[in-house]
PDB file of N, CA and C in Angstrom:
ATOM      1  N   UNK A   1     -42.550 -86.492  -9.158  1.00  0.00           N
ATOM      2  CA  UNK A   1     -42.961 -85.635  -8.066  1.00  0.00           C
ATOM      3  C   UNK A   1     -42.121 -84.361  -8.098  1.00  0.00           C
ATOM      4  N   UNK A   2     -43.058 -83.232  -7.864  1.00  0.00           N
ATOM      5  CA  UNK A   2     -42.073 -81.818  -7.938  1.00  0.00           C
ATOM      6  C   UNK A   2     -41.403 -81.877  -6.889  1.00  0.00           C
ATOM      7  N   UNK A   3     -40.047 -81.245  -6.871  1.00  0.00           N
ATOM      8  CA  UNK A   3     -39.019 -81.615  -5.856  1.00  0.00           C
ATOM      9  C   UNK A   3     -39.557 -80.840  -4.728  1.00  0.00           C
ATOM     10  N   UNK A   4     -40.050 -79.383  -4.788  1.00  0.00           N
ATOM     11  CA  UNK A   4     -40.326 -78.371  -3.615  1.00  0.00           C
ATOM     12  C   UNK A   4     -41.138 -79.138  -3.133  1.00  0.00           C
ATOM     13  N   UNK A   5     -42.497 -79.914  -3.474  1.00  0.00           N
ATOM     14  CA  UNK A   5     -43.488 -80.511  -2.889  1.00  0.00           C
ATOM     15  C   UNK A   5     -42.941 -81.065  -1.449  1.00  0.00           C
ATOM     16  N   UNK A   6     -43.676 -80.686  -0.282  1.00  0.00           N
ATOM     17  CA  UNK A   6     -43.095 -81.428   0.472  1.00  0.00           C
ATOM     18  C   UNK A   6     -44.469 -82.868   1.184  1.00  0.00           C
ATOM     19  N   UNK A   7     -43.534 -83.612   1.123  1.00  0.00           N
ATOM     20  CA  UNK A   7     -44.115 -85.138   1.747  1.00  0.00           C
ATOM     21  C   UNK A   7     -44.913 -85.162   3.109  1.00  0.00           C
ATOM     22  N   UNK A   8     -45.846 -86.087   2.888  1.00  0.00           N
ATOM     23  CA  UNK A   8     -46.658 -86.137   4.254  1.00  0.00           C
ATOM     24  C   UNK A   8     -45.695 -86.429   5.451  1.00  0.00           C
ATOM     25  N   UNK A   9     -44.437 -87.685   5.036  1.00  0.00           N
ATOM     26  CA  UNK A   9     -43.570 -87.662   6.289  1.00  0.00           C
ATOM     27  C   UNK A   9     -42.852 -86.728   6.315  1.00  0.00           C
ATOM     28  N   UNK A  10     -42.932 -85.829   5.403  1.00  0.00           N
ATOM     29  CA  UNK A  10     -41.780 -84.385   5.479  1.00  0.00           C
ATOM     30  C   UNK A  10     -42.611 -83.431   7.117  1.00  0.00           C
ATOM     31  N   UNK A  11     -43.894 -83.264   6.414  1.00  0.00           N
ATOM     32  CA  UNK A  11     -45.039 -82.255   7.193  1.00  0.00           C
ATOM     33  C   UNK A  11     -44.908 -82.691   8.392  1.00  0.00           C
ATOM     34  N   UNK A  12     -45.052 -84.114   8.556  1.00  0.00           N
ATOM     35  CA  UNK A  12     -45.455 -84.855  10.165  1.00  0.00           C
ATOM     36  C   UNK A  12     -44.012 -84.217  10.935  1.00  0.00           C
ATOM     37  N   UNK A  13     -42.521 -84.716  10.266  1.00  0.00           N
ATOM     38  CA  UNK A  13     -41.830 -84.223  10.732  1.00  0.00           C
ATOM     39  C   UNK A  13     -41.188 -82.923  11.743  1.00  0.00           C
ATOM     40  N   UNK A  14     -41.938 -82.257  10.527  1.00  0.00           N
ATOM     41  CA  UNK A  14     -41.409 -80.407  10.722  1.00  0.00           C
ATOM     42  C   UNK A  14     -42.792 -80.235  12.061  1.00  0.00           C
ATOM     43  N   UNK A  15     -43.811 -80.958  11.564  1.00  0.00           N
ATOM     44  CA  UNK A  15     -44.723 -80.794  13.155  1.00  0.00           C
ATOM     45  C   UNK A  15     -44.584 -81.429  14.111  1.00  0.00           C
ATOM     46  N   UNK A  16     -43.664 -82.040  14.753  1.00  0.00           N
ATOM     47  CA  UNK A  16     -43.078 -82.452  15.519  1.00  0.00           C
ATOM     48  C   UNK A  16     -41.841 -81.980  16.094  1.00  0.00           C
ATOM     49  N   UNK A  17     -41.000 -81.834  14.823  1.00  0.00           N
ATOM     50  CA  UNK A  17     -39.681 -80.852  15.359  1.00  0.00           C
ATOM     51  C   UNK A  17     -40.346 -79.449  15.991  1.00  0.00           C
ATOM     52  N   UNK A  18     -41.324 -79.354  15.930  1.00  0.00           N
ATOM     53  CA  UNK A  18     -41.871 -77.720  16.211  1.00  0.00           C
ATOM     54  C   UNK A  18     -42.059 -77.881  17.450  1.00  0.00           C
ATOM     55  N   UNK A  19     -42.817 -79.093  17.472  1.00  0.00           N
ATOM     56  CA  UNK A  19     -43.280 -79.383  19.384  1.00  0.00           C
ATOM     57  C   UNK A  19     -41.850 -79.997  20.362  1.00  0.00           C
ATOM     58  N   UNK A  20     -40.827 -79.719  19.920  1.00  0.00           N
ATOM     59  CA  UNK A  20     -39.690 -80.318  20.426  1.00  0.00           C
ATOM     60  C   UNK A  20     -39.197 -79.386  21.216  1.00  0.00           C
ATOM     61  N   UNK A  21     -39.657 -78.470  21.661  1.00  0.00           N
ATOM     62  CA  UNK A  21     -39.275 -77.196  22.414  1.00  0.00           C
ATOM     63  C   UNK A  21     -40.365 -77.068  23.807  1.00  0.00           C
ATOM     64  N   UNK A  22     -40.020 -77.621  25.124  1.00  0.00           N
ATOM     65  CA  UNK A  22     -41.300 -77.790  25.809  1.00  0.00           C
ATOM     66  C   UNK A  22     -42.172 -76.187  26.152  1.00  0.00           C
ATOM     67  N   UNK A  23     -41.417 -74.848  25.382  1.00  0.00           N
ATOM     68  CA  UNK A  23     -42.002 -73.570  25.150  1.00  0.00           C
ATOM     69  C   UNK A  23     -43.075 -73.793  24.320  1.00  0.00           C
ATOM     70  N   UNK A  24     -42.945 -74.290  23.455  1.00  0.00           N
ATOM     71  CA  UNK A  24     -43.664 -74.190  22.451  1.00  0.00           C
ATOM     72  C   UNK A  24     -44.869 -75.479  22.361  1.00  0.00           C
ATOM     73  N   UNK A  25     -44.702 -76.322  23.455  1.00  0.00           N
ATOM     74  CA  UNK A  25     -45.448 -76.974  23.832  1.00  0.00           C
ATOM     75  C   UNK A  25     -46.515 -75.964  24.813  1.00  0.00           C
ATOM     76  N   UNK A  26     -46.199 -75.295  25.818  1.00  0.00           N
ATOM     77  CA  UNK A  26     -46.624 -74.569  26.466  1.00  0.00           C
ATOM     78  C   UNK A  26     -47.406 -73.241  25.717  1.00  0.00           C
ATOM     79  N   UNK A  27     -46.803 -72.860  24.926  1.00  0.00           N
ATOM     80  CA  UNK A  27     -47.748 -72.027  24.019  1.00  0.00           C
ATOM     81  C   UNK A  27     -49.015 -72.572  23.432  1.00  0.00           C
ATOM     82  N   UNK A  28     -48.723 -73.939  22.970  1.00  0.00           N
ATOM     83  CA  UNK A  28     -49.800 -74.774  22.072  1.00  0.00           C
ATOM     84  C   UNK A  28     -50.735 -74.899  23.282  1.00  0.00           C
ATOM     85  N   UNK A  29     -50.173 -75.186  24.485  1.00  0.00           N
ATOM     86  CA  UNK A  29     -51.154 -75.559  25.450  1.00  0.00           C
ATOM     87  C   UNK A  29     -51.824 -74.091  25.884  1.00  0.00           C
ATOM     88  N   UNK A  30     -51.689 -73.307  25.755  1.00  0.00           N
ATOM     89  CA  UNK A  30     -52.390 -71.982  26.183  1.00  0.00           C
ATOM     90  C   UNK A  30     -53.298 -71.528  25.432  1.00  0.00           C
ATOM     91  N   UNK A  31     -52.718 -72.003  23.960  1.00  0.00           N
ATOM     92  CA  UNK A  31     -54.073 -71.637  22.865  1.00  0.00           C
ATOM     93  C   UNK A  31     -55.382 -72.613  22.727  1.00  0.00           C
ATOM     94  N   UNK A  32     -55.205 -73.684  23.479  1.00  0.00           N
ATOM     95  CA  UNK A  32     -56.367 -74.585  23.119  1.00  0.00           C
ATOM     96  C   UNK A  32     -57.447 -74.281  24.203  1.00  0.00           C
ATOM     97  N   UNK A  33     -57.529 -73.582  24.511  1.00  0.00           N
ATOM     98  CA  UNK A  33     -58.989 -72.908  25.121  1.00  0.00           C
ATOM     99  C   UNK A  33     -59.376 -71.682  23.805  1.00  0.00           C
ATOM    100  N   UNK A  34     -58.294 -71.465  22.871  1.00  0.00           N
ATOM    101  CA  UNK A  34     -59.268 -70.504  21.935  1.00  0.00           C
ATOM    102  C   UNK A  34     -57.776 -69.547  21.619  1.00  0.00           C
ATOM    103  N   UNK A  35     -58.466 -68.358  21.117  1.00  0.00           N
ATOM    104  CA  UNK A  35     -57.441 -67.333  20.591  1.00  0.00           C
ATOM    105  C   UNK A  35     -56.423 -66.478  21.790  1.00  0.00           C
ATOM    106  N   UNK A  36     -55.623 -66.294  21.672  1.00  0.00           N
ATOM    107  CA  UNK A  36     -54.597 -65.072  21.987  1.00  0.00           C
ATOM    108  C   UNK A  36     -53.961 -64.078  21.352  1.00  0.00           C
ATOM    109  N   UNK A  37     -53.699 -62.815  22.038  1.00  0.00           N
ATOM    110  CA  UNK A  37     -53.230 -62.133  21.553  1.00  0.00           C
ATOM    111  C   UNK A  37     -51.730 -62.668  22.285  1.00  0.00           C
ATOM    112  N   UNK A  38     -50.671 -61.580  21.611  1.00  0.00           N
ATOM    113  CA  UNK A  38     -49.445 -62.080  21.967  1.00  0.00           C
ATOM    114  C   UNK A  38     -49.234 -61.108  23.576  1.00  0.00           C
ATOM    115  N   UNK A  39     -49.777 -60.098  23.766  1.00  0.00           N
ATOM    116  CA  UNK A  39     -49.910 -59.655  24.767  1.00  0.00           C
ATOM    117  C   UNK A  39     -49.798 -60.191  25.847  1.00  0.00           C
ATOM    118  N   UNK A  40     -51.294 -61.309  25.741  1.00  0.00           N
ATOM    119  CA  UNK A  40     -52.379 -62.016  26.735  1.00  0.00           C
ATOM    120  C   UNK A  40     -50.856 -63.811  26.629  1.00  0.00           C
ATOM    121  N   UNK A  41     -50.481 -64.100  25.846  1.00  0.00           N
ATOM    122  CA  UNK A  41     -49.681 -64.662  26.034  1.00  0.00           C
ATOM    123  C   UNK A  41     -48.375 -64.855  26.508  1.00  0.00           C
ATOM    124  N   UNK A  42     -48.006 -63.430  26.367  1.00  0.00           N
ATOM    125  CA  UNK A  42     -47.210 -62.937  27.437  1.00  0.00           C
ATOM    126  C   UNK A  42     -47.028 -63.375  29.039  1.00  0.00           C
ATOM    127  N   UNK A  43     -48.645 -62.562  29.143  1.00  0.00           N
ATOM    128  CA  UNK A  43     -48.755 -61.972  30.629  1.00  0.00           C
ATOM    129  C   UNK A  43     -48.898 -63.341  30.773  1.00  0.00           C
ATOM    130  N   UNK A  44     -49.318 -64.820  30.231  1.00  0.00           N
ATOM    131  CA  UNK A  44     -49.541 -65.850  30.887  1.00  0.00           C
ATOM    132  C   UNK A  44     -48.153 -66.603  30.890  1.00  0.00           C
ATOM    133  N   UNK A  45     -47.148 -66.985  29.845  1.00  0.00           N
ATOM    134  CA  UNK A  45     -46.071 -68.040  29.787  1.00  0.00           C
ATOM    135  C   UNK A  45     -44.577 -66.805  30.307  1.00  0.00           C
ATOM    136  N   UNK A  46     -44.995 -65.511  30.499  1.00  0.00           N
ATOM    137  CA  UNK A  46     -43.796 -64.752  30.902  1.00  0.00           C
ATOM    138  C   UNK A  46     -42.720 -65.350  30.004  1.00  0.00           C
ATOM    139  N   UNK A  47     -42.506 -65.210  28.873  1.00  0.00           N
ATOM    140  CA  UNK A  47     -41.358 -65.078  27.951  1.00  0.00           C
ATOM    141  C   UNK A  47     -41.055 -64.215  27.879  1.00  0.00           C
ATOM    142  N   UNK A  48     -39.824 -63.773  27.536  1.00  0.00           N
ATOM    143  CA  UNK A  48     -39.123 -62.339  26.915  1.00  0.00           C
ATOM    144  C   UNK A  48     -40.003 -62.265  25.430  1.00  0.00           C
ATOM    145  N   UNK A  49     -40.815 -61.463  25.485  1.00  0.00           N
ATOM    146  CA  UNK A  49     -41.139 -60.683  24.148  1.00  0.00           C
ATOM    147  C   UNK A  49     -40.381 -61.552  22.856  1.00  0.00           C
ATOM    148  N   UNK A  50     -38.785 -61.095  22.261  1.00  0.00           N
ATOM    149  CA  UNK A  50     -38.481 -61.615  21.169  1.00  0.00           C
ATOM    150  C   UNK A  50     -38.685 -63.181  21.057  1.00  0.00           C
ATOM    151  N   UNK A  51     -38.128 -64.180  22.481  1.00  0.00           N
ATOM    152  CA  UNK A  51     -38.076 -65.095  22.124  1.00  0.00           C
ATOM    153  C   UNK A  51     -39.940 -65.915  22.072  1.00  0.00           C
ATOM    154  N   UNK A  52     -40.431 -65.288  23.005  1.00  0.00           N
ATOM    155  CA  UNK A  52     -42.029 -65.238  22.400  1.00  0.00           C
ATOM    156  C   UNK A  52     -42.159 -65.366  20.785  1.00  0.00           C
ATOM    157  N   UNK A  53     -42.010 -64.157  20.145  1.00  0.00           N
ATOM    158  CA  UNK A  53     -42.247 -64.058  19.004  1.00  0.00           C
ATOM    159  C   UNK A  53     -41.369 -65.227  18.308  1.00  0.00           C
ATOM    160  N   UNK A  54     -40.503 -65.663  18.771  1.00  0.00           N
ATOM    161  CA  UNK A  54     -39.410 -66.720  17.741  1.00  0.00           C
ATOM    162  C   UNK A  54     -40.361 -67.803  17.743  1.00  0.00           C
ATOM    163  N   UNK A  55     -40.648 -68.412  18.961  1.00  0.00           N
ATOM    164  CA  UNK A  55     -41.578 -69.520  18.652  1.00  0.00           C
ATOM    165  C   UNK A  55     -42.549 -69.247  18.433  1.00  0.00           C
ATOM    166  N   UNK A  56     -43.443 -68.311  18.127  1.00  0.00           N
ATOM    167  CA  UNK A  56     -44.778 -68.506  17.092  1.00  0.00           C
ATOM    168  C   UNK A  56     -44.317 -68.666  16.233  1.00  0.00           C
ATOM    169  N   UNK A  57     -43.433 -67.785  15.644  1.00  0.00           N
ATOM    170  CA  UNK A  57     -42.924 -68.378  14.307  1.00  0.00           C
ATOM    171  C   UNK A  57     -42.829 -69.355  13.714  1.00  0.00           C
ATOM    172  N   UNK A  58     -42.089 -70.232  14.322  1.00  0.00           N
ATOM    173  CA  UNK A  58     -41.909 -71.735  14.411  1.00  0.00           C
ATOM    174  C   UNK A  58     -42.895 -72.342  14.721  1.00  0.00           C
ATOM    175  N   UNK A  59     -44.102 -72.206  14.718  1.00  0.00           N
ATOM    176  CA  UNK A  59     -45.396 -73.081  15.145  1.00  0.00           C
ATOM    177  C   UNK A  59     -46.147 -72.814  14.226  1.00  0.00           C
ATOM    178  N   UNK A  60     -45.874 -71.194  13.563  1.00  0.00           N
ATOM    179  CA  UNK A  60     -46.998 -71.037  12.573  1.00  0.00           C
ATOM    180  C   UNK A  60     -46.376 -71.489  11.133  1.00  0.00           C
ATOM    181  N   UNK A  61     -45.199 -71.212  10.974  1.00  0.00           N
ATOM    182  CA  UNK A  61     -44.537 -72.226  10.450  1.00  0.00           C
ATOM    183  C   UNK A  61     -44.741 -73.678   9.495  1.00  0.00           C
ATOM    184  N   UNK A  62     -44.769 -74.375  10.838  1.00  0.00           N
ATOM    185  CA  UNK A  62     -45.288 -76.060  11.008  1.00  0.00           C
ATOM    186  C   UNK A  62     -46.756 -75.850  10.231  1.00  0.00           C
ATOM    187  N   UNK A  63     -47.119 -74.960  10.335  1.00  0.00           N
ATOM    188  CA  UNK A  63     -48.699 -75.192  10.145  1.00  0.00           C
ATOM    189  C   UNK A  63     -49.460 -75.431  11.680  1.00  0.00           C
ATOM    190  N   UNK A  64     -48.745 -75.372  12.590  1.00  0.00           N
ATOM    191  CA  UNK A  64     -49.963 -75.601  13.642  1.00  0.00           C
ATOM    192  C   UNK A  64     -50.712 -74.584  14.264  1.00  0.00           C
ATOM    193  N   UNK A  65     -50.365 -72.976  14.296  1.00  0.00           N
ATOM    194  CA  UNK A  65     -51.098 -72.194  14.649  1.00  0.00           C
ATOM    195  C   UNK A  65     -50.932 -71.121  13.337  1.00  0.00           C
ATOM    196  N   UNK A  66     -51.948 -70.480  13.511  1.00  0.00           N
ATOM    197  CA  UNK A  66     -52.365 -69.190  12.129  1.00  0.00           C
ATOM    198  C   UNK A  66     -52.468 -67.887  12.939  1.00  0.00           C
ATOM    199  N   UNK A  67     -51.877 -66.515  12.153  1.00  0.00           N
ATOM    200  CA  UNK A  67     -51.863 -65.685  13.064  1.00  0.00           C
ATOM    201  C   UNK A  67     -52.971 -64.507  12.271  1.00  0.00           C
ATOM    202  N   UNK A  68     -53.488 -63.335  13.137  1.00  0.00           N
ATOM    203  CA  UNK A  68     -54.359 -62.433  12.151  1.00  0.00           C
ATOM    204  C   UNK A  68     -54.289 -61.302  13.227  1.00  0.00           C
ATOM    205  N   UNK A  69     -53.835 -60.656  12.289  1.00  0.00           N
ATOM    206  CA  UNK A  69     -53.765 -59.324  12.755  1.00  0.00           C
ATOM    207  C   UNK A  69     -55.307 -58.141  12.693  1.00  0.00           C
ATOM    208  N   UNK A  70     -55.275 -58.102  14.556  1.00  0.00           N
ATOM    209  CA  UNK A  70     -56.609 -57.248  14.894  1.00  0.00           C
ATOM    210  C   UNK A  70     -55.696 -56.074  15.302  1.00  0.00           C
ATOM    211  N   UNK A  71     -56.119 -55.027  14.126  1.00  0.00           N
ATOM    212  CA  UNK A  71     -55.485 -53.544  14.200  1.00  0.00           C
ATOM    213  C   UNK A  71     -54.028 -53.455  14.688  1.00  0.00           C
ATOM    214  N   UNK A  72     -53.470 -53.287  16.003  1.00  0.00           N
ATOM    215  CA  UNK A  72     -51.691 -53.349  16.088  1.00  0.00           C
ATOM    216  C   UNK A  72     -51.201 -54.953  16.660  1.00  0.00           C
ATOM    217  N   UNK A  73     -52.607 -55.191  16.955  1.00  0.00           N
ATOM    218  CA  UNK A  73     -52.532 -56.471  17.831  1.00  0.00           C
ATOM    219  C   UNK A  73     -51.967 -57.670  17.083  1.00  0.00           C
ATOM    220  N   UNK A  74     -51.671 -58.634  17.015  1.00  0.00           N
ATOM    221  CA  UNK A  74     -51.157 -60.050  16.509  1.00  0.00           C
ATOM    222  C   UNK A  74     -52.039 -61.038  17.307  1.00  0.00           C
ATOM    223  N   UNK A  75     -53.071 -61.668  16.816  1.00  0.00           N
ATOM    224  CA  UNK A  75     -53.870 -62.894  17.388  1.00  0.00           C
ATOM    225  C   UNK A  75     -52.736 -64.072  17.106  1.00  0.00           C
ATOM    226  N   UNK A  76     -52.957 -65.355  17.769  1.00  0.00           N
ATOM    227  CA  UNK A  76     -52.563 -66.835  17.489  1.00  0.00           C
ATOM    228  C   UNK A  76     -53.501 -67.159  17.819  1.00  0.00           C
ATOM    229  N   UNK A  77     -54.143 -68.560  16.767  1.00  0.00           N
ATOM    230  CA  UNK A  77     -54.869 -69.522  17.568  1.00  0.00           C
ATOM    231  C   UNK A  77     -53.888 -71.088  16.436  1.00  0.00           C
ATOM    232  N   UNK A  78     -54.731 -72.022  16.989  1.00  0.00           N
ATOM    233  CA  UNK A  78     -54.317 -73.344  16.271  1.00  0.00           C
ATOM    234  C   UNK A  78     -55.102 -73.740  15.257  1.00  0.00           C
ATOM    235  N   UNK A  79     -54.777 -74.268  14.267  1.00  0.00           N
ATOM    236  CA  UNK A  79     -55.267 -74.324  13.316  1.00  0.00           C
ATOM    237  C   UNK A  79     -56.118 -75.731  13.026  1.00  0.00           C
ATOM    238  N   UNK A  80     -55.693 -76.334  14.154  1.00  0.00           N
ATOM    239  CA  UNK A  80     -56.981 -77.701  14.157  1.00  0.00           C
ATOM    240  C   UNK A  80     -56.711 -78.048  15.375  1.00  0.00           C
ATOM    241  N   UNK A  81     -57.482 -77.097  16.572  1.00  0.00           N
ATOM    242  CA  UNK A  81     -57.614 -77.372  17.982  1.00  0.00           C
ATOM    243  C   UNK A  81     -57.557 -79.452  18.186  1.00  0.00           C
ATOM    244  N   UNK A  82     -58.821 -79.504  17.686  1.00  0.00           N
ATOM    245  CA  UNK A  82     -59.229 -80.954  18.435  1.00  0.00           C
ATOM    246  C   UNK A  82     -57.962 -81.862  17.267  1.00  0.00           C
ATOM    247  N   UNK A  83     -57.016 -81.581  16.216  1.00  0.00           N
ATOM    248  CA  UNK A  83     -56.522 -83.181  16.070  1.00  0.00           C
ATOM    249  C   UNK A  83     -54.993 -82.567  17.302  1.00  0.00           C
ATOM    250  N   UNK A  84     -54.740 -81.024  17.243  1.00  0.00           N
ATOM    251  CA  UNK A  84     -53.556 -80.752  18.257  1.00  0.00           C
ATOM    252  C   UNK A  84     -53.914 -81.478  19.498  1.00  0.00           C
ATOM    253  N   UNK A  85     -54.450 -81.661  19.972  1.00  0.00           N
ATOM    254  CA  UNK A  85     -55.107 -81.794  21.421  1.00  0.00           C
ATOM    255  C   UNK A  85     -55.248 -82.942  21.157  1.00  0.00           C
ATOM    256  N   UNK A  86     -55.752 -83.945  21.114  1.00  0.00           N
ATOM    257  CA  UNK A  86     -55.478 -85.473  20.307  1.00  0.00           C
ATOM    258  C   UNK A  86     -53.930 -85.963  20.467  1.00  0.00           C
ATOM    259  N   UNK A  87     -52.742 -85.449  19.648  1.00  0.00           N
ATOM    260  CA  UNK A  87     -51.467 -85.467  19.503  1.00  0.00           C
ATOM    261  C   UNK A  87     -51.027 -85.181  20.774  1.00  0.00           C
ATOM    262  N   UNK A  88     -51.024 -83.959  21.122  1.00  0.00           N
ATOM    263  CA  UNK A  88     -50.850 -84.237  22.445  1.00  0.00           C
ATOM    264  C   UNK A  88     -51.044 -85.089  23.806  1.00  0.00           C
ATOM    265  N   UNK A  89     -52.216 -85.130  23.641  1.00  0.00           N
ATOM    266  CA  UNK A  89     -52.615 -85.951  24.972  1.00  0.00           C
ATOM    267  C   UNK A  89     -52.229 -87.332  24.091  1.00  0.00           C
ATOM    268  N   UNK A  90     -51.762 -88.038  23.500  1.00  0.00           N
ATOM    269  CA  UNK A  90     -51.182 -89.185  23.016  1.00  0.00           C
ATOM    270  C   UNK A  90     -49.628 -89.279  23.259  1.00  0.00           C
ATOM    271  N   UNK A  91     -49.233 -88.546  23.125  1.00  0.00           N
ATOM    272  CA  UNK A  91     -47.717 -88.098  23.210  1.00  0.00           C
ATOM    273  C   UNK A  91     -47.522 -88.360  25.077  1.00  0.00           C
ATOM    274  N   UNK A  92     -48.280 -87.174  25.401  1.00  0.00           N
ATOM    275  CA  UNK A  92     -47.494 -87.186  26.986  1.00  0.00           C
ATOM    276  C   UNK A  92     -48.490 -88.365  27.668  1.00  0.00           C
ATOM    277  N   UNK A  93     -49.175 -88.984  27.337  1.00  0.00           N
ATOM    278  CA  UNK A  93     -49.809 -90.560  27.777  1.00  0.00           C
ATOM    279  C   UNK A  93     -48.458 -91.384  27.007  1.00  0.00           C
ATOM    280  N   UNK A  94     -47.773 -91.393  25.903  1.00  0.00           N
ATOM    281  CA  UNK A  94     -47.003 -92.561  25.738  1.00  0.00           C
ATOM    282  C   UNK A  94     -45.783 -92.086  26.873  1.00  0.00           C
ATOM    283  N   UNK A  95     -45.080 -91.006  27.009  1.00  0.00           N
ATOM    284  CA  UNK A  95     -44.371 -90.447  27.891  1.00  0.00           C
ATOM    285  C   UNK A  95     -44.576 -90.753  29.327  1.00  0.00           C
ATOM    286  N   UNK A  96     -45.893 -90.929  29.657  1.00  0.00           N
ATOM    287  CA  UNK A  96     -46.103 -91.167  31.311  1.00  0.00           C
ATOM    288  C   UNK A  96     -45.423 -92.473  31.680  1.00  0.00           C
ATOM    289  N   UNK A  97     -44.506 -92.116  32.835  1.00  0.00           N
ATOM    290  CA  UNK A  97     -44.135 -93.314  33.712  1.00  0.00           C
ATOM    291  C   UNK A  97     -44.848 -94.254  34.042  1.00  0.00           C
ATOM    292  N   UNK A  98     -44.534 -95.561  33.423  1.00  0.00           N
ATOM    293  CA  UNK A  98     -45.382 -96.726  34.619  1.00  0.00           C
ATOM    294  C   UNK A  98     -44.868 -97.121  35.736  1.00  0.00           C
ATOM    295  N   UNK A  99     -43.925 -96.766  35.833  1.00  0.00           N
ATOM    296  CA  UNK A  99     -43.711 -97.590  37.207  1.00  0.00           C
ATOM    297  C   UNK A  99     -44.214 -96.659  38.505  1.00  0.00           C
TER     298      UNK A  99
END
């Protein structure tokens, strides 16, 4: 195996360490109605601008969101809405309190 190759438990990993930031949970959750600009993501999660931009990074990164630039603008969306959304709602269902 080529050493750079990285492993399916490598990938699962690094997409998980990505969602380990409940920001960046909150970002993921803003894009699953569809695209944003970083603008429009702004005006909704009120981050400071840079640290905004740090975690897309780190998400697009992971592979979970893809970015495309419309003229000065910077779009995000996710790059597989319905299995993100899946993962999630599995995650914070194993997380929910029973008692």
């Amino acid at each position: 195996m080529n050493m750079t190759t990285e492993t399916n438990t490598e990938k699962a990993a690094r997409f998980f360490q990505a969602l380990s930031s409940p920001k960046r949970v909150r970002i993921v959750e803003a894009l699953q109605d569809g695209e944003k600009c970083v603008s429009k993501m702004n005006e909704l999660l009120q981050y400071a601008q840079p640290n905004l931009s740090q975690h897309l990074t780190v998400l697009r990164q992971a592979g979970i969101l893809k970015c495309e630039k419309k003229g000065n603008l910077r779009c995000y969306c996710l790059t597989d809405a319905s299995t993100i959304e899946i993962v999630l709602r599995l995650v914070k269902n194993f997380c929910e309190d029973d008692s």
